[in-house]
C-alpha atoms as a PDB file:
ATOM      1  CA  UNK A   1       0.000   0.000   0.000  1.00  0.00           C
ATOM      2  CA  UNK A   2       3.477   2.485  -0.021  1.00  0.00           C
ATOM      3  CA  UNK A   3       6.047   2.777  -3.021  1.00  0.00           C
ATOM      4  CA  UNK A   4       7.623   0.011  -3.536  1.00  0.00           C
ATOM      5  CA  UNK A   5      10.670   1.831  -5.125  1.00  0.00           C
ATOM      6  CA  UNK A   6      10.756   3.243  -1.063  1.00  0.00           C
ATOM      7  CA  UNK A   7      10.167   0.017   0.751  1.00  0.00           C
ATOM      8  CA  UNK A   8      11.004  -3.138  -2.048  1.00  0.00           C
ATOM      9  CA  UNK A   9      10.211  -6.549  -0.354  1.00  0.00           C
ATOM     10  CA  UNK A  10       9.248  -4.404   2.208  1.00  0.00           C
ATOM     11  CA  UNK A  11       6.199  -2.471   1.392  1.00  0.00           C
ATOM     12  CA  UNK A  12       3.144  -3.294   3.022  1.00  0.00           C
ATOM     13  CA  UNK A  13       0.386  -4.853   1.096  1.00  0.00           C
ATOM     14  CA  UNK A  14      -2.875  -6.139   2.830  1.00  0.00           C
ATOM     15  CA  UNK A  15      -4.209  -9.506   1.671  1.00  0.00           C
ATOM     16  CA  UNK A  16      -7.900 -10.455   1.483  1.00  0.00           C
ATOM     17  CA  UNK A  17      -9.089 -13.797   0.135  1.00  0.00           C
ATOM     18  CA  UNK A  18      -9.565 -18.079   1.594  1.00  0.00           C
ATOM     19  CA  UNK A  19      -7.007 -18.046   4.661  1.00  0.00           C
ATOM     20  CA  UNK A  20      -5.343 -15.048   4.735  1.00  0.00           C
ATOM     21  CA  UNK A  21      -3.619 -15.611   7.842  1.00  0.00           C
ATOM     22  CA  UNK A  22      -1.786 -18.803   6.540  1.00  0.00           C
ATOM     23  CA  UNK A  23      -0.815 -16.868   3.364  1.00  0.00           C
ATOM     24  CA  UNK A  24       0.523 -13.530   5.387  1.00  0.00           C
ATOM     25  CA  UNK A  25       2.427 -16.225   7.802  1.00  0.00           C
ATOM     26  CA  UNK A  26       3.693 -17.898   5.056  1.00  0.00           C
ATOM     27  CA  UNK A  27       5.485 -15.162   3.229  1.00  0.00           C
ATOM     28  CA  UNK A  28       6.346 -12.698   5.689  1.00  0.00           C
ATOM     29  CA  UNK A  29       8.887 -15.580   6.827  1.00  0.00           C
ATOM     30  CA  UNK A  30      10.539 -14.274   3.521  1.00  0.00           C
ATOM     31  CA  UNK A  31      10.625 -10.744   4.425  1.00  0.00           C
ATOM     32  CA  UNK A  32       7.247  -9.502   3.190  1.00  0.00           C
ATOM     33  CA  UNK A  33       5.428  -7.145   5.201  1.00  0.00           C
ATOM     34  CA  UNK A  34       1.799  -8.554   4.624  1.00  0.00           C
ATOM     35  CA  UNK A  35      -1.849  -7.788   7.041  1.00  0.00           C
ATOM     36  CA  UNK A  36      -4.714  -9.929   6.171  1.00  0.00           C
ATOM     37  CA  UNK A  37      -7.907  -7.755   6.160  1.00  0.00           C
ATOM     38  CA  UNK A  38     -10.257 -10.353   5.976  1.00  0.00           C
ATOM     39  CA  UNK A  39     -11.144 -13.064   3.625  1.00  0.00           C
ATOM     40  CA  UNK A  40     -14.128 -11.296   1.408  1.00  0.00           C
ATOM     41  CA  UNK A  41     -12.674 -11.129  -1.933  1.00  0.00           C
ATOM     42  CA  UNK A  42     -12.155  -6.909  -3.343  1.00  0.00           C
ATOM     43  CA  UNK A  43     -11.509  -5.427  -0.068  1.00  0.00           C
ATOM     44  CA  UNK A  44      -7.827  -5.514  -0.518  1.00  0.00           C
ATOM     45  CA  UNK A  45      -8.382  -3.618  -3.731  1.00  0.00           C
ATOM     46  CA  UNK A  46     -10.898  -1.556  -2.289  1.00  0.00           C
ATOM     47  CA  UNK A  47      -8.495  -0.124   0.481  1.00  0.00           C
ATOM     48  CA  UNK A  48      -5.678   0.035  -2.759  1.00  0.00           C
ATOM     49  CA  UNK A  49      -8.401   2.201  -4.582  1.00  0.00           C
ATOM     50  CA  UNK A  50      -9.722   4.261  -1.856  1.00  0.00           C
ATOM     51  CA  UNK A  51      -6.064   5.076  -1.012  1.00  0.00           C
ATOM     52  CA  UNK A  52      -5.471   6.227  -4.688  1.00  0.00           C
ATOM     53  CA  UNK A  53      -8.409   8.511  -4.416  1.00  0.00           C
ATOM     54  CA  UNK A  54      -6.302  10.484  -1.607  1.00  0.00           C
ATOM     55  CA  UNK A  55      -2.687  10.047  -2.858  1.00  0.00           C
ATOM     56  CA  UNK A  56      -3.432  10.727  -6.551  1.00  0.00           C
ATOM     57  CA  UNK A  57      -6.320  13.096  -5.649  1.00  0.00           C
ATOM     58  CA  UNK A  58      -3.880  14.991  -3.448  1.00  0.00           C
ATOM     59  CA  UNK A  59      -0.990  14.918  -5.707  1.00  0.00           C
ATOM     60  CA  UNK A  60      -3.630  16.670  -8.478  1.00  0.00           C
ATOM     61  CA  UNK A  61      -3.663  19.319  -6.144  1.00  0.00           C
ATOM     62  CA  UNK A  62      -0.856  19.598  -5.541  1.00  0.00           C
ATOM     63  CA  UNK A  63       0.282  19.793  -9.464  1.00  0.00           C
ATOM     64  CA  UNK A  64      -2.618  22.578 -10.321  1.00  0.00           C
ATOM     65  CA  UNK A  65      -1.423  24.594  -7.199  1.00  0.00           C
ATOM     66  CA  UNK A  66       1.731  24.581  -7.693  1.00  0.00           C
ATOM     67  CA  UNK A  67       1.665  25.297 -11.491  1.00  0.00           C
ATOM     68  CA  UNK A  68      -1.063  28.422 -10.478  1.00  0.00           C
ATOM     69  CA  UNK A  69       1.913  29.921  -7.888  1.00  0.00           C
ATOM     70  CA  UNK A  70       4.295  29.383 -10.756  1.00  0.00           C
ATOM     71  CA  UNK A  71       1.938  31.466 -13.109  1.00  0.00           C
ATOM     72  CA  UNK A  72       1.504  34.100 -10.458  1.00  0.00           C
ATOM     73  CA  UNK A  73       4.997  34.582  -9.590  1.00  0.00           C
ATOM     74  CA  UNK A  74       4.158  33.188  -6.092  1.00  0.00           C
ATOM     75  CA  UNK A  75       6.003  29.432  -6.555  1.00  0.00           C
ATOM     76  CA  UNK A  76       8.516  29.908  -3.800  1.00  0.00           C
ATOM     77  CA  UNK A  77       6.137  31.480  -0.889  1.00  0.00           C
ATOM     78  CA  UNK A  78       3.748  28.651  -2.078  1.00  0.00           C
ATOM     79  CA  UNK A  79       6.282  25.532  -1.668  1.00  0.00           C
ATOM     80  CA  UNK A  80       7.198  26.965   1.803  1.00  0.00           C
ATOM     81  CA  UNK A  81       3.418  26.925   2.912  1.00  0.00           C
ATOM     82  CA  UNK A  82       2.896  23.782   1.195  1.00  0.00           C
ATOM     83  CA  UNK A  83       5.409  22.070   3.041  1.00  0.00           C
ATOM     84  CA  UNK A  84       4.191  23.769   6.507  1.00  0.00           C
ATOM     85  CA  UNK A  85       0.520  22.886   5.743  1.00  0.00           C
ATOM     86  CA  UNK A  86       1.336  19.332   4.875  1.00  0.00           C
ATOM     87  CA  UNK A  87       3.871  18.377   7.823  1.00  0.00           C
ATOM     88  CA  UNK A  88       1.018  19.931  10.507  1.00  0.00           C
ATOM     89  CA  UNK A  89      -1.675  17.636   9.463  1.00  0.00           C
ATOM     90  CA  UNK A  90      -2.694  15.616  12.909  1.00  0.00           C
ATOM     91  CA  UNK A  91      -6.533  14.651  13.676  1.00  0.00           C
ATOM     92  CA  UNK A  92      -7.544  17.754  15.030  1.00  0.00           C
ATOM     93  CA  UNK A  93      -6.224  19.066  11.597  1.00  0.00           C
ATOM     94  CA  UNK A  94      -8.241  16.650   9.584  1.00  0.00           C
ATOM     95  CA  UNK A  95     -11.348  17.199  11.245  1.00  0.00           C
ATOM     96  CA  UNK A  96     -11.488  20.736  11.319  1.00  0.00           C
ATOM     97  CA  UNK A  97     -10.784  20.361   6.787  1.00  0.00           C
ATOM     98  CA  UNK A  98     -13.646  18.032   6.938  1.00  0.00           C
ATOM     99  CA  UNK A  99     -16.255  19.057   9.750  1.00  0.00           C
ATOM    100  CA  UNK A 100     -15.925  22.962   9.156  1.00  0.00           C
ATOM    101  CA  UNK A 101     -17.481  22.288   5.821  1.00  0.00           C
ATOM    102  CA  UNK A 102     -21.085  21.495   7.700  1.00  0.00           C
ATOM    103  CA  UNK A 103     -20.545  25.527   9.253  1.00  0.00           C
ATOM    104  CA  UNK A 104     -18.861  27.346   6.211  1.00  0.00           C
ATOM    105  CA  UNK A 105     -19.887  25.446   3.068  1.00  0.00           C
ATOM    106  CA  UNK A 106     -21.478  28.456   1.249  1.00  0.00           C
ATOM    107  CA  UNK A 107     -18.224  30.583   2.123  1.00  0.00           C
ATOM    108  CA  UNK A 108     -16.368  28.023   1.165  1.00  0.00           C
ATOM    109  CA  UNK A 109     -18.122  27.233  -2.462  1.00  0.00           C
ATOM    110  CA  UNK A 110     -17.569  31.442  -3.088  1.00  0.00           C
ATOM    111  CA  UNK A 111     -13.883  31.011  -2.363  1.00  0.00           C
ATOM    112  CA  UNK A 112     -13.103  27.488  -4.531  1.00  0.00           C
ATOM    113  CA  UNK A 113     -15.173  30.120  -7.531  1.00  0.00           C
ATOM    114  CA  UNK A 114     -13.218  32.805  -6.988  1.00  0.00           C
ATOM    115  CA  UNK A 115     -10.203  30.589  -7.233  1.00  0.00           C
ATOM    116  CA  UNK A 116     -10.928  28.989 -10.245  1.00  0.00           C
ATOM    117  CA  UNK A 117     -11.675  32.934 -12.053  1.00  0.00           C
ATOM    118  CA  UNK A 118      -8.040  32.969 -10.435  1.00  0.00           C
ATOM    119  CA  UNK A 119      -6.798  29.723 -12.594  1.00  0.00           C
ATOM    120  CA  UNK A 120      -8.443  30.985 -15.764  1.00  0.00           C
ATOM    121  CA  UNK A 121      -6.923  34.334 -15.095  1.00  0.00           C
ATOM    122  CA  UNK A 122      -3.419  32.826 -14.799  1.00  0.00           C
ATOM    123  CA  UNK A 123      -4.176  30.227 -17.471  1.00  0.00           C
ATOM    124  CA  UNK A 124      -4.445  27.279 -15.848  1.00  0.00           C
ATOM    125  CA  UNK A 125      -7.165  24.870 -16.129  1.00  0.00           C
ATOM    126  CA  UNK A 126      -9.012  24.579 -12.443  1.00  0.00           C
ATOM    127  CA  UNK A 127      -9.711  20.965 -12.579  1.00  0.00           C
ATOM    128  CA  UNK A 128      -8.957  19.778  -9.737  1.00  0.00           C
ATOM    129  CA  UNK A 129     -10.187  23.305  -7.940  1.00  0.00           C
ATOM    130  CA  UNK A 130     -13.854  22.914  -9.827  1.00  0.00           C
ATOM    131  CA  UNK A 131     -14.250  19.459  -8.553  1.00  0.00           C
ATOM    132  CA  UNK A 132     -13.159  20.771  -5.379  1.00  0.00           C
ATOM    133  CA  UNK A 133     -16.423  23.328  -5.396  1.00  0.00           C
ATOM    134  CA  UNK A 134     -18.646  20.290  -6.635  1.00  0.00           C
ATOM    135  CA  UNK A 135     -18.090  18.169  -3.549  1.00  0.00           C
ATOM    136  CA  UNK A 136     -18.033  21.073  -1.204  1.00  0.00           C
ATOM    137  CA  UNK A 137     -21.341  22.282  -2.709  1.00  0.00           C
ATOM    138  CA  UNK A 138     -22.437  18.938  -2.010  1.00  0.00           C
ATOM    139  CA  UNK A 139     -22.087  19.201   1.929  1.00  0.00           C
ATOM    140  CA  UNK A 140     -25.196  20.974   2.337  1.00  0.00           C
ATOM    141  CA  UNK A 141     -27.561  17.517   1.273  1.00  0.00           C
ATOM    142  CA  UNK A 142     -25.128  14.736   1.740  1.00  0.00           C
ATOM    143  CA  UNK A 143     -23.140  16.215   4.827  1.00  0.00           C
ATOM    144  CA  UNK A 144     -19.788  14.958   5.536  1.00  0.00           C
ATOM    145  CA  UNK A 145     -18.314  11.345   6.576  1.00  0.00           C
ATOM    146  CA  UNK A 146     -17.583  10.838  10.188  1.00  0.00           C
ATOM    147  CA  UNK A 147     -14.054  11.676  10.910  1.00  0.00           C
ATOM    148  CA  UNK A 148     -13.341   8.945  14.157  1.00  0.00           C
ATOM    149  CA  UNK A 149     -10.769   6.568  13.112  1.00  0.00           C
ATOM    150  CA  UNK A 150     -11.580   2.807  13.202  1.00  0.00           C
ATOM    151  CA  UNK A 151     -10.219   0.456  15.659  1.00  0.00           C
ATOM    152  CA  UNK A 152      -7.882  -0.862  13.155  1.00  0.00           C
ATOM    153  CA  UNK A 153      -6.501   2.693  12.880  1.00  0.00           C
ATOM    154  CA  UNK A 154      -5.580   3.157  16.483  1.00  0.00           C
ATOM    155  CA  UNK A 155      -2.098   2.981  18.152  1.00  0.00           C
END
């Protein structure tokens, strides 16, 4: 579930399917780092895909952001806060990203306009900043996910 060019043998991977367990004790004898996550067959590739929503959705962002500072002369400032934003995230962080929405949604939806009239301006394409206002204007009827980590996630 990491880079394997960071981790080789040793990325983890989790492993769904008939007897996980005996599979994951099997080859982690051989240096794999392996979690069985149950036995019903996709869920494995459902945490891989879910994960790639984040990472690649995230790196997106990243790309279109950074390519909008470069257009506005702003690329060095914007790599420094980048960096700070990114290395701060904790749970309180994550909550406050996801939960505010419920409380400033409308504010929110003006801003994500205005900064794709900010894209256009600088000629860059606001795709991932429009999809941005989509979900956000979607808070309002569908609200947003519970942010309390699962057991698995704790510790």
């Amino acid at each position: 579930m990491n880079p394997v060019s960071l981790a080789g043998i040793a990325t983890p991977v989790d492993v769904c399917g008939d007897d996980p367990d005996e599979f994951v004790a099997l080859l982690t004898q051989l240096g794999l780092r392996l979690q069985a996550v149950g036995t019903e067959p996709g869920v494995a590739a459902t945490r891989k895909l879910l994960r790639s929503v984040l990472v690649k959705g995230l790196s997106a962002l990243m790309i279109e952001s950074m390519r909008a500072a470069e257009a506005a002369g702003q690329a060095g400032w914007f790599s420094g806060y980048l960096s700070q934003v990114l290395c701060g995230i904790d749970q309180e962080f994550l909550t406050r990203l996801v939960a505010g929405n419920l409380k400033h949604s409308e504010r929110r939806i003006h801003e994500m306009e205005a900064a794709s009239a900010l894209l256009r301006q600088l000629g860059e394409p606001p795709l991932t900043t429009e999809a941005t206002r989509q979900v956000l204007a979607s808070v309002p009827t569908r609200g947003v996910p519970d942010m309390a980590p699962g057991p698995e996630n704790v510790g």
